[in-house]
PDB file of N, CA and C in Angstrom:
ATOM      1  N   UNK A   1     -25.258  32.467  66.147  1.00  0.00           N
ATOM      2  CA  UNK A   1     -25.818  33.701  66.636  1.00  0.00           C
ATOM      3  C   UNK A   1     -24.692  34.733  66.739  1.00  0.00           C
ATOM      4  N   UNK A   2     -24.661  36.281  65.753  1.00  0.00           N
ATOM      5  CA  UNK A   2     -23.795  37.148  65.806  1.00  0.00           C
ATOM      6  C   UNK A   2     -24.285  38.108  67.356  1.00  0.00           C
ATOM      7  N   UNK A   3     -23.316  38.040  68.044  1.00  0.00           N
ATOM      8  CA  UNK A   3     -23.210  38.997  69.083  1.00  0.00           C
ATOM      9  C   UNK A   3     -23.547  40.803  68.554  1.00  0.00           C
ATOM     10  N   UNK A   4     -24.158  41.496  68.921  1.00  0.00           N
ATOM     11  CA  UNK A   4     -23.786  42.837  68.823  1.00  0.00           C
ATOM     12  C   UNK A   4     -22.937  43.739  69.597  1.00  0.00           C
ATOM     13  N   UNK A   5     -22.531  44.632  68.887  1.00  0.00           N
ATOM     14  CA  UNK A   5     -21.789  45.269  69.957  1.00  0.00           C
ATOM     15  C   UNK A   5     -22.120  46.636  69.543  1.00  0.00           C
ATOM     16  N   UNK A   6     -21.824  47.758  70.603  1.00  0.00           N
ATOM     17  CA  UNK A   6     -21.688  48.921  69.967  1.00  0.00           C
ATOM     18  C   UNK A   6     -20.549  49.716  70.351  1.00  0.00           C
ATOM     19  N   UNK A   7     -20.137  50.891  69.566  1.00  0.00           N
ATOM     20  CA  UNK A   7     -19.087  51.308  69.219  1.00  0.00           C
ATOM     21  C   UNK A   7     -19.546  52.496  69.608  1.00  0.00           C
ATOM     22  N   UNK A   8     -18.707  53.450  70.383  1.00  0.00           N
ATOM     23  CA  UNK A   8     -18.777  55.044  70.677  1.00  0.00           C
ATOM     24  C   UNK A   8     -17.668  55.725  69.863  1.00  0.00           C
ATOM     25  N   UNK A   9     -18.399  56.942  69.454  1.00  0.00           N
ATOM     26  CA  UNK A   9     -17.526  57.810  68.881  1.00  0.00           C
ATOM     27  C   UNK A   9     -17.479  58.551  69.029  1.00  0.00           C
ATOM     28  N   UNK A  10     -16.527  59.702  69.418  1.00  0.00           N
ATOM     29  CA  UNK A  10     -16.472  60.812  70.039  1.00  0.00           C
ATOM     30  C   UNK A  10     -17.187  61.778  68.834  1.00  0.00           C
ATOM     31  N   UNK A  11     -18.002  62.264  69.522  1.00  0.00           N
ATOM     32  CA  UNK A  11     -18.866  63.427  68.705  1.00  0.00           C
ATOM     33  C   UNK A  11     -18.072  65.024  68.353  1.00  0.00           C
ATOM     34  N   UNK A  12     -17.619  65.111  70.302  1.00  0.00           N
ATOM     35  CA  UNK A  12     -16.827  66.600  70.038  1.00  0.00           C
ATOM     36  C   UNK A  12     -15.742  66.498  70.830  1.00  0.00           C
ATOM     37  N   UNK A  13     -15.178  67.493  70.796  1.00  0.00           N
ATOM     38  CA  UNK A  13     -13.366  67.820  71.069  1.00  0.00           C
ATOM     39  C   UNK A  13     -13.673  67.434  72.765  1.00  0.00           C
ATOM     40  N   UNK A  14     -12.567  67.203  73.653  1.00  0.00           N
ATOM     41  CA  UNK A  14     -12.858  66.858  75.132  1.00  0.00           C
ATOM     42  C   UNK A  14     -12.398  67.842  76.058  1.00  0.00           C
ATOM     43  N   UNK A  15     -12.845  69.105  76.308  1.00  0.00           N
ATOM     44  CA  UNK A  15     -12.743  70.709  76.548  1.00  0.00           C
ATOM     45  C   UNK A  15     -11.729  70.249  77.840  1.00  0.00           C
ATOM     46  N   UNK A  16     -11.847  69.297  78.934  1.00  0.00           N
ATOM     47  CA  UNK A  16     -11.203  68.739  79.837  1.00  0.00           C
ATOM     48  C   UNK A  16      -9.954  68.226  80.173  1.00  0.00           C
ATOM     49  N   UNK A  17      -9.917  67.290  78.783  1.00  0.00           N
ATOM     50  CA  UNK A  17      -8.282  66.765  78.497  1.00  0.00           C
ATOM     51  C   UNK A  17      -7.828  67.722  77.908  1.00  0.00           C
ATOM     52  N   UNK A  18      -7.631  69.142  77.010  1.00  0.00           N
ATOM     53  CA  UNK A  18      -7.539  69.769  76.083  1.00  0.00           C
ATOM     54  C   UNK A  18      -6.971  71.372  77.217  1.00  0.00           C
ATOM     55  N   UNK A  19      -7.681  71.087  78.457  1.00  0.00           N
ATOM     56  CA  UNK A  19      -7.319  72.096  79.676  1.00  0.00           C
ATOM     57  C   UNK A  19      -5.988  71.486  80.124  1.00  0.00           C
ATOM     58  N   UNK A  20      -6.234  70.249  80.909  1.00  0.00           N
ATOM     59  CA  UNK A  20      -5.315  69.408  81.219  1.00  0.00           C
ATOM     60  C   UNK A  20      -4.109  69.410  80.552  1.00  0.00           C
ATOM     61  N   UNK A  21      -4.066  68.963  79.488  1.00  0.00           N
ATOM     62  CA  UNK A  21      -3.016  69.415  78.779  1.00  0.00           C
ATOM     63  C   UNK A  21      -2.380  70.586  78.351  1.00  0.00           C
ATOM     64  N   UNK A  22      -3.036  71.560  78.313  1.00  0.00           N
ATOM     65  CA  UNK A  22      -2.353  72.915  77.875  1.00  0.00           C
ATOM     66  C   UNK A  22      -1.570  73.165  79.594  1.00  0.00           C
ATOM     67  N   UNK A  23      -1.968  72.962  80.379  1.00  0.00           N
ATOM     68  CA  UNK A  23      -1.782  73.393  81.971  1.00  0.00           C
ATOM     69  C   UNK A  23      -0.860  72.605  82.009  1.00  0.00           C
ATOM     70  N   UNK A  24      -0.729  70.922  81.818  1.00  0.00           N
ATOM     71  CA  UNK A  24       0.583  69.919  82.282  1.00  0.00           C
ATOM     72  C   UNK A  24       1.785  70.296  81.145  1.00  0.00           C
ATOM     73  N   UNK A  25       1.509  71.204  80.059  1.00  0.00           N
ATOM     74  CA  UNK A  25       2.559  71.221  79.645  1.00  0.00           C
ATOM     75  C   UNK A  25       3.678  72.229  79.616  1.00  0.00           C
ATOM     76  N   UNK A  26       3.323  72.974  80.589  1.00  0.00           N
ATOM     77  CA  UNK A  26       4.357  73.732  81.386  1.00  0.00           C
ATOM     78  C   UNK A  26       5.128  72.823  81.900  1.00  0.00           C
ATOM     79  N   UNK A  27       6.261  73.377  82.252  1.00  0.00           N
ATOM     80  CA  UNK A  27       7.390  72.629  83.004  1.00  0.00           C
ATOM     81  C   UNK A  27       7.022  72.665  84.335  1.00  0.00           C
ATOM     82  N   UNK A  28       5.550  72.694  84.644  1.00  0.00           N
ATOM     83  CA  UNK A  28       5.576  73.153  86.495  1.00  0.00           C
ATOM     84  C   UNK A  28       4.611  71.472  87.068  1.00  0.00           C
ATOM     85  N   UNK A  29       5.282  71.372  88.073  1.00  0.00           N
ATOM     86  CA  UNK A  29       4.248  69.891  88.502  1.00  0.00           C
ATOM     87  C   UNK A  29       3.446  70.483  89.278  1.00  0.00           C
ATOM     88  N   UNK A  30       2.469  69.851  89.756  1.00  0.00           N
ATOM     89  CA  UNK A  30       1.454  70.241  90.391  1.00  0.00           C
ATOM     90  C   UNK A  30       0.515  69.142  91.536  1.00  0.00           C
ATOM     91  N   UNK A  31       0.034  69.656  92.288  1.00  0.00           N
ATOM     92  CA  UNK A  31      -0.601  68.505  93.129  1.00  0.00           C
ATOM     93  C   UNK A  31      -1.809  68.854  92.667  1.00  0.00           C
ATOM     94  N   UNK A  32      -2.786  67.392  93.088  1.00  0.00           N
ATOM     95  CA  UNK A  32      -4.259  67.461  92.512  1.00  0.00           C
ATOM     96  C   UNK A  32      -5.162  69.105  92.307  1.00  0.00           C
ATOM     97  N   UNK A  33      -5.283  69.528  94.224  1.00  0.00           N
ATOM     98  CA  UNK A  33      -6.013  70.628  93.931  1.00  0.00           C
ATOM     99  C   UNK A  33      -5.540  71.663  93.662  1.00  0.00           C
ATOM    100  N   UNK A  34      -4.330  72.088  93.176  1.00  0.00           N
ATOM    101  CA  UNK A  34      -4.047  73.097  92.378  1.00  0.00           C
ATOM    102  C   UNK A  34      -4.279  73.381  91.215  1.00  0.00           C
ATOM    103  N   UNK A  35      -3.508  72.069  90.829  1.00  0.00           N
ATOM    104  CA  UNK A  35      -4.289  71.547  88.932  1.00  0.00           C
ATOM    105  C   UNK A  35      -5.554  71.903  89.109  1.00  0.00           C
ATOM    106  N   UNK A  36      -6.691  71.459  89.582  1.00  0.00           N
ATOM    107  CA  UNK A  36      -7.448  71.345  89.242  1.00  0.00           C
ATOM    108  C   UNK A  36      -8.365  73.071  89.393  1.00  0.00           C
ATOM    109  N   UNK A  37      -7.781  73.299  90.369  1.00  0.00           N
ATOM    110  CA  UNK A  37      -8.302  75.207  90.072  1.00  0.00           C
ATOM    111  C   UNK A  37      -8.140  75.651  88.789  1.00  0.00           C
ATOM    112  N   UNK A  38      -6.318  75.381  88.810  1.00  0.00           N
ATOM    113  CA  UNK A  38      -6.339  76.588  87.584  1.00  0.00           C
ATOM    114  C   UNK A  38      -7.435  76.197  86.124  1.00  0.00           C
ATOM    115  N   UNK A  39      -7.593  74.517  86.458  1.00  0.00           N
ATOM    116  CA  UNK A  39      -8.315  73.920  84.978  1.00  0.00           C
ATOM    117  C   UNK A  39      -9.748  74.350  85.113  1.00  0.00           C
ATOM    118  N   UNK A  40     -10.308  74.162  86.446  1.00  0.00           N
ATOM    119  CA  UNK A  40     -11.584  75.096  86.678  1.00  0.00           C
ATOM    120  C   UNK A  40     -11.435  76.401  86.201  1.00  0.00           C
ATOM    121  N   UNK A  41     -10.626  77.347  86.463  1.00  0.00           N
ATOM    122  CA  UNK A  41     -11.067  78.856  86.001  1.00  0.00           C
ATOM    123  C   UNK A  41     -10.625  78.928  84.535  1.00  0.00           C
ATOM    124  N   UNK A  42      -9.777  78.285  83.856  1.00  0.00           N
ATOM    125  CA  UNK A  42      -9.649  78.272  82.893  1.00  0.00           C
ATOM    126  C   UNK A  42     -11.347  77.661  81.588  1.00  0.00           C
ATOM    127  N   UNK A  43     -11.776  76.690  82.498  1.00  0.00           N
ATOM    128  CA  UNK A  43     -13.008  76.071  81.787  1.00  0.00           C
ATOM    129  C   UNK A  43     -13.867  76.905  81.894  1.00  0.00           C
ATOM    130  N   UNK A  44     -13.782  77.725  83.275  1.00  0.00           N
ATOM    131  CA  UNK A  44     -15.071  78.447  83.517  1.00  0.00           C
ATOM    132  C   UNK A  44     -14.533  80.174  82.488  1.00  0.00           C
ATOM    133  N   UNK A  45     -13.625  80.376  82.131  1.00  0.00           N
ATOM    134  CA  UNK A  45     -13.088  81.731  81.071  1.00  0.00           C
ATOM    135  C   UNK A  45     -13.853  81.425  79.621  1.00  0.00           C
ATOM    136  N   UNK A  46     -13.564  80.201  79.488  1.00  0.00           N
ATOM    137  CA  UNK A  46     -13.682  79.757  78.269  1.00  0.00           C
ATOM    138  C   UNK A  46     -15.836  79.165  78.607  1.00  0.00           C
ATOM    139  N   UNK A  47     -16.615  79.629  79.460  1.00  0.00           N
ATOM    140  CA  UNK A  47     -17.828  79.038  79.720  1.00  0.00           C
ATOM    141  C   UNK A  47     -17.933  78.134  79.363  1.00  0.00           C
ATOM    142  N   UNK A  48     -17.151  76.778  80.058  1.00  0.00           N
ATOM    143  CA  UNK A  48     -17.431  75.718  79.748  1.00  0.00           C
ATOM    144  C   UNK A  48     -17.754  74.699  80.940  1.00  0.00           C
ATOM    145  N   UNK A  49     -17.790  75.491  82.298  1.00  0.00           N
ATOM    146  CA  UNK A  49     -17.878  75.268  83.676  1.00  0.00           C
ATOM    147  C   UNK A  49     -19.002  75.880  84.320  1.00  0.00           C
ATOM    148  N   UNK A  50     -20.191  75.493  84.741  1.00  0.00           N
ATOM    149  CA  UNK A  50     -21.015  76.554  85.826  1.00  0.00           C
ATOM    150  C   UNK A  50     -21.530  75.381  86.804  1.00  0.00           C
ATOM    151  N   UNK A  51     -21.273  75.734  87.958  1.00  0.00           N
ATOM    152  CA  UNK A  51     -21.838  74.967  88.988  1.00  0.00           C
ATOM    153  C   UNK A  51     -21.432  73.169  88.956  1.00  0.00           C
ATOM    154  N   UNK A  52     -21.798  72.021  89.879  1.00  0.00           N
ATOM    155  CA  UNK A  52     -21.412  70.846  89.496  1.00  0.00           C
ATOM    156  C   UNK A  52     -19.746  70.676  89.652  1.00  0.00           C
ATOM    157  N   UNK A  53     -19.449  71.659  90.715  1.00  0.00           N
ATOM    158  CA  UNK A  53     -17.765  71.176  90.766  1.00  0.00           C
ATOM    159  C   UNK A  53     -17.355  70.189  91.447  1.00  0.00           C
ATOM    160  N   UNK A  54     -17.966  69.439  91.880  1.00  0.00           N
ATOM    161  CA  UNK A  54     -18.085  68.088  92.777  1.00  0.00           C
ATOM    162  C   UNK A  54     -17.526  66.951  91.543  1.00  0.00           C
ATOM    163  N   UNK A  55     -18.859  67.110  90.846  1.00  0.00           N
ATOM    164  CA  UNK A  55     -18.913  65.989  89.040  1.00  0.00           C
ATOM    165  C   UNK A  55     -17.545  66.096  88.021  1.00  0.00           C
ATOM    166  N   UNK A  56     -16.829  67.745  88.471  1.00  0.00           N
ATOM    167  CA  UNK A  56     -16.353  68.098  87.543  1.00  0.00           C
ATOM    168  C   UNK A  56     -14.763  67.496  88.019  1.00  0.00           C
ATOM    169  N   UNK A  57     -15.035  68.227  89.236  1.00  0.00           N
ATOM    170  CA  UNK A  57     -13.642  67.505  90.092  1.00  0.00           C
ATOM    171  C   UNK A  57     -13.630  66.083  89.405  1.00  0.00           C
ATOM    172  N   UNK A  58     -14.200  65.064  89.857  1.00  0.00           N
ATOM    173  CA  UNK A  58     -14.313  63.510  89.403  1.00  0.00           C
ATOM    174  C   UNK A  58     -14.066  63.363  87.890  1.00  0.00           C
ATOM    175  N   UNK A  59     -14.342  64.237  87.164  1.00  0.00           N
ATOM    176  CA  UNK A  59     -14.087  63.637  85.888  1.00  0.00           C
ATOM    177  C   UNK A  59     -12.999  64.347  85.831  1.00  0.00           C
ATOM    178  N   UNK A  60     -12.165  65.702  85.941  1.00  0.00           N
ATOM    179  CA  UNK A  60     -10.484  65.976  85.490  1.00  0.00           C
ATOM    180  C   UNK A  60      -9.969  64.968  86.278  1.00  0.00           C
ATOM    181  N   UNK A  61     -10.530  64.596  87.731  1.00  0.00           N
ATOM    182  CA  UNK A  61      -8.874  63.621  88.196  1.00  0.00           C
ATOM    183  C   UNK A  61      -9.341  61.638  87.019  1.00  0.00           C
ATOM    184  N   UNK A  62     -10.276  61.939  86.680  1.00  0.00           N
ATOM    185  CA  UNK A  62     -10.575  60.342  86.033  1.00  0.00           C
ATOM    186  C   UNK A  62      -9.644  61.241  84.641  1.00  0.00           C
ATOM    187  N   UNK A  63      -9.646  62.043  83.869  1.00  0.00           N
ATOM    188  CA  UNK A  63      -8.902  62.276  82.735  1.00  0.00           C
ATOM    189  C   UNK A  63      -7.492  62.479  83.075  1.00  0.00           C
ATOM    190  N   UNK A  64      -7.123  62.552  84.363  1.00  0.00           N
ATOM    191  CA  UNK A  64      -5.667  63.093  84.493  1.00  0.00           C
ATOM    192  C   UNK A  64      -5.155  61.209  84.775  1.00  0.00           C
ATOM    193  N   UNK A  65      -6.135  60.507  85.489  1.00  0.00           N
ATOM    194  CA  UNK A  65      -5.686  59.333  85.786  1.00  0.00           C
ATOM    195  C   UNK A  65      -5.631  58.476  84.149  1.00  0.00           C
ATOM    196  N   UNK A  66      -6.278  59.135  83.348  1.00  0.00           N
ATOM    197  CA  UNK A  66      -5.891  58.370  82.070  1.00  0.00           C
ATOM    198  C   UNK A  66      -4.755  58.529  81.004  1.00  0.00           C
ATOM    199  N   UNK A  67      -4.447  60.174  81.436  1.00  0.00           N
ATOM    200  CA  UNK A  67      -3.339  60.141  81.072  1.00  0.00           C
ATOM    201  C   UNK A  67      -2.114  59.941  81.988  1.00  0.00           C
ATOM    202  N   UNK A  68      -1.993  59.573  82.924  1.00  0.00           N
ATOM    203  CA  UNK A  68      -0.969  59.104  83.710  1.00  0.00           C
ATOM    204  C   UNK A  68      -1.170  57.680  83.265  1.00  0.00           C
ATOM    205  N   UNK A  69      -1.509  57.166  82.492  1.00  0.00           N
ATOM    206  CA  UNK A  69      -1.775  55.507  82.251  1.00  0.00           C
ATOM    207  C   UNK A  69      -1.759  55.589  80.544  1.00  0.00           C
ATOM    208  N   UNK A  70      -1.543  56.296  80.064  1.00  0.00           N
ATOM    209  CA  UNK A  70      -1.181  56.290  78.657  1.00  0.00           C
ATOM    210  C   UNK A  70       0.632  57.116  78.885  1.00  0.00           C
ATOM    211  N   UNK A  71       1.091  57.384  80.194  1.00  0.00           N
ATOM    212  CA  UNK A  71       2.612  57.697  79.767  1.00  0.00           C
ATOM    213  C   UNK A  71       3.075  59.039  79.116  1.00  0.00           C
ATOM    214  N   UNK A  72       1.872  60.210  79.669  1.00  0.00           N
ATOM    215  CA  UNK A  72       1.542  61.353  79.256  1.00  0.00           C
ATOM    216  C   UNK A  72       2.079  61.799  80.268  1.00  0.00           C
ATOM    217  N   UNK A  73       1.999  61.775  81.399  1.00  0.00           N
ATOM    218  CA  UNK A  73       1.898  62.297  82.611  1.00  0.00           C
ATOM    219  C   UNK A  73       2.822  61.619  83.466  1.00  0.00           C
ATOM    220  N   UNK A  74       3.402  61.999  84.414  1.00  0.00           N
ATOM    221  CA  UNK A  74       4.356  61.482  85.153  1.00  0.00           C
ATOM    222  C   UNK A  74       3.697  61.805  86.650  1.00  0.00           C
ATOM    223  N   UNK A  75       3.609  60.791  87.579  1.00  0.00           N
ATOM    224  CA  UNK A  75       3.073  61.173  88.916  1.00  0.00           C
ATOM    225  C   UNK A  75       4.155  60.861  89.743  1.00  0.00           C
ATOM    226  N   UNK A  76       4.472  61.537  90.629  1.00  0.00           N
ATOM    227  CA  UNK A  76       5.420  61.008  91.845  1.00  0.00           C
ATOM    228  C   UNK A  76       4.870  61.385  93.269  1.00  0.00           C
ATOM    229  N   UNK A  77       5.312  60.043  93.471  1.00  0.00           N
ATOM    230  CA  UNK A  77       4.574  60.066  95.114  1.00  0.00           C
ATOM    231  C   UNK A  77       5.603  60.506  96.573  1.00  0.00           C
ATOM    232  N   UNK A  78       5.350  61.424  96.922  1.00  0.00           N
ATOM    233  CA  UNK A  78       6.691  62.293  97.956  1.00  0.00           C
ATOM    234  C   UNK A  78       5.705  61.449  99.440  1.00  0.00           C
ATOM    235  N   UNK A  79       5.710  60.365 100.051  1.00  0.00           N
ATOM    236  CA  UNK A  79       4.492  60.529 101.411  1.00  0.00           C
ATOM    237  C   UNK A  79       3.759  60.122 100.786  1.00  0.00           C
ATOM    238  N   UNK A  80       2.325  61.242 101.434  1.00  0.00           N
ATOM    239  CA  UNK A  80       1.184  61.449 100.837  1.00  0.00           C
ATOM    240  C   UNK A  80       0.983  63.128  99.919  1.00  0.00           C
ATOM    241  N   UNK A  81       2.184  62.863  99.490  1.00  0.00           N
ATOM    242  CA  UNK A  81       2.029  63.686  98.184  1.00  0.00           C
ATOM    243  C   UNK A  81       2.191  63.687  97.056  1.00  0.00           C
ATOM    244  N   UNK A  82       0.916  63.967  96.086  1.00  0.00           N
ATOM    245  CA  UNK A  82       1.229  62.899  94.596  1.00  0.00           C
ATOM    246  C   UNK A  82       1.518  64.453  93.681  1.00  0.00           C
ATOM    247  N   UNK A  83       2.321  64.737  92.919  1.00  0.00           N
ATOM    248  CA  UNK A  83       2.598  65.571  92.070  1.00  0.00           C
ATOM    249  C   UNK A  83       2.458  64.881  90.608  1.00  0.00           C
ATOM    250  N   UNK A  84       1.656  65.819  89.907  1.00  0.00           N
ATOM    251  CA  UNK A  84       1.943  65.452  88.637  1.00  0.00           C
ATOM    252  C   UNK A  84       2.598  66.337  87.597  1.00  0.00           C
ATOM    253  N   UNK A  85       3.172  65.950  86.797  1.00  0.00           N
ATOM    254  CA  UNK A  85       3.978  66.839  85.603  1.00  0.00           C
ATOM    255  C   UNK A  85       3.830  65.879  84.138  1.00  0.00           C
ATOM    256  N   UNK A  86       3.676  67.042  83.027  1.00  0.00           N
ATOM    257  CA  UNK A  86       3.385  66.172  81.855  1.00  0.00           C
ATOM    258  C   UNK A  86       4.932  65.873  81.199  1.00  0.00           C
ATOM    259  N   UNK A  87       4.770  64.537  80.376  1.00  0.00           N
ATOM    260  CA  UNK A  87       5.839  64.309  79.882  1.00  0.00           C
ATOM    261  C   UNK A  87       6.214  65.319  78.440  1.00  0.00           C
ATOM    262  N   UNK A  88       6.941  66.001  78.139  1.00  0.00           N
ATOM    263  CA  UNK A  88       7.165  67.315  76.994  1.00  0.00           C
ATOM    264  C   UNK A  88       6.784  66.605  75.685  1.00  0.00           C
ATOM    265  N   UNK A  89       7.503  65.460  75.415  1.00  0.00           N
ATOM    266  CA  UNK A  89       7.001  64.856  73.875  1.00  0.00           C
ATOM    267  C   UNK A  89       6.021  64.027  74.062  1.00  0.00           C
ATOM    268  N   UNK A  90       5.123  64.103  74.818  1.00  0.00           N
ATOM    269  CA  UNK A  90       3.749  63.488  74.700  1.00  0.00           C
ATOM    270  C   UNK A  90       2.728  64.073  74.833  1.00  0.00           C
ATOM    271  N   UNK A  91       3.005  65.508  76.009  1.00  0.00           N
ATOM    272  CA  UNK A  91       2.195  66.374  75.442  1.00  0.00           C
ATOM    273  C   UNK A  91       2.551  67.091  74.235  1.00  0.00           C
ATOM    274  N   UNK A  92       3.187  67.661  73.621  1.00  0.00           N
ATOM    275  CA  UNK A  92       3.122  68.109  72.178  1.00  0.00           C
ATOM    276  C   UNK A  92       2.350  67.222  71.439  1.00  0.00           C
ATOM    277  N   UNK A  93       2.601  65.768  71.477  1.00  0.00           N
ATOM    278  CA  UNK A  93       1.538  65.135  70.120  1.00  0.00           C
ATOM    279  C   UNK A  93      -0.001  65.305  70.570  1.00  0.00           C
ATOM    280  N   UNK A  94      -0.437  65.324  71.950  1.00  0.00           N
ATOM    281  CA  UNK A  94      -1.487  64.924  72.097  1.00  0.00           C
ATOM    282  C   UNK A  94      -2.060  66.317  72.100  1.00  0.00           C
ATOM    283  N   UNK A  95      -1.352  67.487  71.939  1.00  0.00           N
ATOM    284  CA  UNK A  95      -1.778  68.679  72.038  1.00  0.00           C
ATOM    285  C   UNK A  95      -2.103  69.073  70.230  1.00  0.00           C
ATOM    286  N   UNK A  96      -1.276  68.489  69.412  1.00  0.00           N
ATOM    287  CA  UNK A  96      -1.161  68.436  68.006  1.00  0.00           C
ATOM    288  C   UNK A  96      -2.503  67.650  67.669  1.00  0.00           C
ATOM    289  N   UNK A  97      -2.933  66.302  68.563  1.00  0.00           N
ATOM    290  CA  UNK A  97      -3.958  65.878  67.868  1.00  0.00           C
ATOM    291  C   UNK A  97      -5.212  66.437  68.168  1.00  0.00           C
ATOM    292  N   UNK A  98      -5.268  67.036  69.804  1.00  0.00           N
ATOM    293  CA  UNK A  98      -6.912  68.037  69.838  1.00  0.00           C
ATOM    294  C   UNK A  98      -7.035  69.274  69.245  1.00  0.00           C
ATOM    295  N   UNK A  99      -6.028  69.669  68.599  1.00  0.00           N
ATOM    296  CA  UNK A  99      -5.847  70.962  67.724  1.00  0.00           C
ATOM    297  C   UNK A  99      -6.443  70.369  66.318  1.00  0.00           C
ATOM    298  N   UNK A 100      -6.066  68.967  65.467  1.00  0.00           N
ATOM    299  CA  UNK A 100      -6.331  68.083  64.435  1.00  0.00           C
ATOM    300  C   UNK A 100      -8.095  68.081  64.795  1.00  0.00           C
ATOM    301  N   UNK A 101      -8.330  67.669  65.946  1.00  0.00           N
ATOM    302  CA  UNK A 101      -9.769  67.679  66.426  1.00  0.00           C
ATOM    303  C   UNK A 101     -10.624  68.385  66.244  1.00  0.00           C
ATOM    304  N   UNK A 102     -10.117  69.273  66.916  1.00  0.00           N
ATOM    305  CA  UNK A 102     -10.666  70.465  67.149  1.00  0.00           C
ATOM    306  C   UNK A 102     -10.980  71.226  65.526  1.00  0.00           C
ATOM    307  N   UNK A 103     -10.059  71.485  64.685  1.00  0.00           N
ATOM    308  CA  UNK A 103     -10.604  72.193  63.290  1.00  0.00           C
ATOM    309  C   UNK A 103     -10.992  71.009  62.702  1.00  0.00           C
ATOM    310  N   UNK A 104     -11.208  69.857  62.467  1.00  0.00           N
ATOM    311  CA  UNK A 104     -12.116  68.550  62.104  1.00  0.00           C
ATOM    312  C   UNK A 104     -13.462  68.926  62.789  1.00  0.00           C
ATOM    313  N   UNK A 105     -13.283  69.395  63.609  1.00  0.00           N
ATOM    314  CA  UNK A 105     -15.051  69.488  64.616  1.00  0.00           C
ATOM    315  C   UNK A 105     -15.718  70.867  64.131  1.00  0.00           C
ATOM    316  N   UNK A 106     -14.470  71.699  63.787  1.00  0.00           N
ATOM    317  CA  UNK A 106     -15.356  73.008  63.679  1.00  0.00           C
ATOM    318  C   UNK A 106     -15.526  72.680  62.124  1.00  0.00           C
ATOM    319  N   UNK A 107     -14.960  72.054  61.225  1.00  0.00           N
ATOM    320  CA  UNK A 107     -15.225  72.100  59.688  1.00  0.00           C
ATOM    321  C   UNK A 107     -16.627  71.590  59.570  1.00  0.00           C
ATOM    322  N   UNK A 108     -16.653  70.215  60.506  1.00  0.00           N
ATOM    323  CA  UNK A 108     -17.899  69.554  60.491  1.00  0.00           C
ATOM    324  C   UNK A 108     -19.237  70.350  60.820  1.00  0.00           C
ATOM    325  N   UNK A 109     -19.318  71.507  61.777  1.00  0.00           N
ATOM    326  CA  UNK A 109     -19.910  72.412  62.164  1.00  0.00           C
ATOM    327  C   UNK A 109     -20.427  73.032  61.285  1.00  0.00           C
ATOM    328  N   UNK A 110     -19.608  73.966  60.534  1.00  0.00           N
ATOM    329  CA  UNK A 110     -19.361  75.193  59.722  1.00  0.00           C
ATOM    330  C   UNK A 110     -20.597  74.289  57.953  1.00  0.00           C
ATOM    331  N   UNK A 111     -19.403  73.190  57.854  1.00  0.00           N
ATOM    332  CA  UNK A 111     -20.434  72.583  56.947  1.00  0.00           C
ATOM    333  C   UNK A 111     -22.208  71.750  57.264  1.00  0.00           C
ATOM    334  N   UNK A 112     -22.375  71.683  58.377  1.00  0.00           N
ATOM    335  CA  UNK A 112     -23.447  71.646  58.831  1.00  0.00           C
ATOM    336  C   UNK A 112     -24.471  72.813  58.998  1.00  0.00           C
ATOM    337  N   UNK A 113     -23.705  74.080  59.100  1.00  0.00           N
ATOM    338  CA  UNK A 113     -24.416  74.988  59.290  1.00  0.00           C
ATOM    339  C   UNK A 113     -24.933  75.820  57.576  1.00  0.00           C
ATOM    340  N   UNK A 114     -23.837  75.510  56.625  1.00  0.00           N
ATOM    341  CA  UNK A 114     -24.088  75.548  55.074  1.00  0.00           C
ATOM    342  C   UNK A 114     -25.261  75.128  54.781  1.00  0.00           C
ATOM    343  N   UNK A 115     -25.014  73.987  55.214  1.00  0.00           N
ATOM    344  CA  UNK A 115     -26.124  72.780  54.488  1.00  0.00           C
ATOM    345  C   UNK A 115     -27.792  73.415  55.094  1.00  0.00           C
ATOM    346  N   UNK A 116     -27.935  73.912  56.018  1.00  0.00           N
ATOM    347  CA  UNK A 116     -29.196  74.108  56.721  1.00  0.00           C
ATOM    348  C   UNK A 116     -29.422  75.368  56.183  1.00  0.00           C
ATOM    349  N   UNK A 117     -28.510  76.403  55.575  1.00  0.00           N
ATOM    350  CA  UNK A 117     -28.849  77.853  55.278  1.00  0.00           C
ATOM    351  C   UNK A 117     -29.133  78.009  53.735  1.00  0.00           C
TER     352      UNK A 117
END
């Protein structure tokens, strides 16, 4: 008996990690709710934020906790104070690959939108 499994594939670019990263790759560290403003008004410039900042909160600190676990991100704990700062040559690649993404997603688009006209 073959087991099934299924496989996810990211459909579109991740507007979240893609904030995250442009913001951690300043040279500035940051504690949770600061980060996470400026990545709110930045999502919400770009209308990619309305209402649900509770949900939204939970998923940047679950994307910031994944890149602090891929070695992207550097956290240091002062107390009870956690700062984070991105590592410089890890954000550049990972900023290189949602840019790779990102015009892969819009080609896929653009030729989707051909095909229907």
């Amino acid at each position: 008996m073959s087991k099934a499994s299924a496989f996810f594939t990211r459909r579109a670019p991740d507007n979240i990690t893609e904030e995250l990263v442009a913001v951690l790759s300043s040279r500035a560290s940051f504690e949770f709710k600061p980060l996470f403003d400026v990545v709110l008004i930045n999502l919400r410039e770009r209308n990619l934020a309305s209402g649900g900042e509770e949900m939204l909160r939970l998923r940047v600190y679950e994307k910031l906790q994944g890149l602090v676990g891929r070695g992207a991100v550097n956290r240091t704990v002062t107390g009870i104070t956690k700062k984070y700062k991105g590592v410089a040559p890890r954000m550049v690649t990972l900023s290189a690959e949602m840019k790779l993404l990102r015009a892969e997603w819009s080609q896929k688009l653009l030729t989707k939108a051909a095909a229907r006209s």
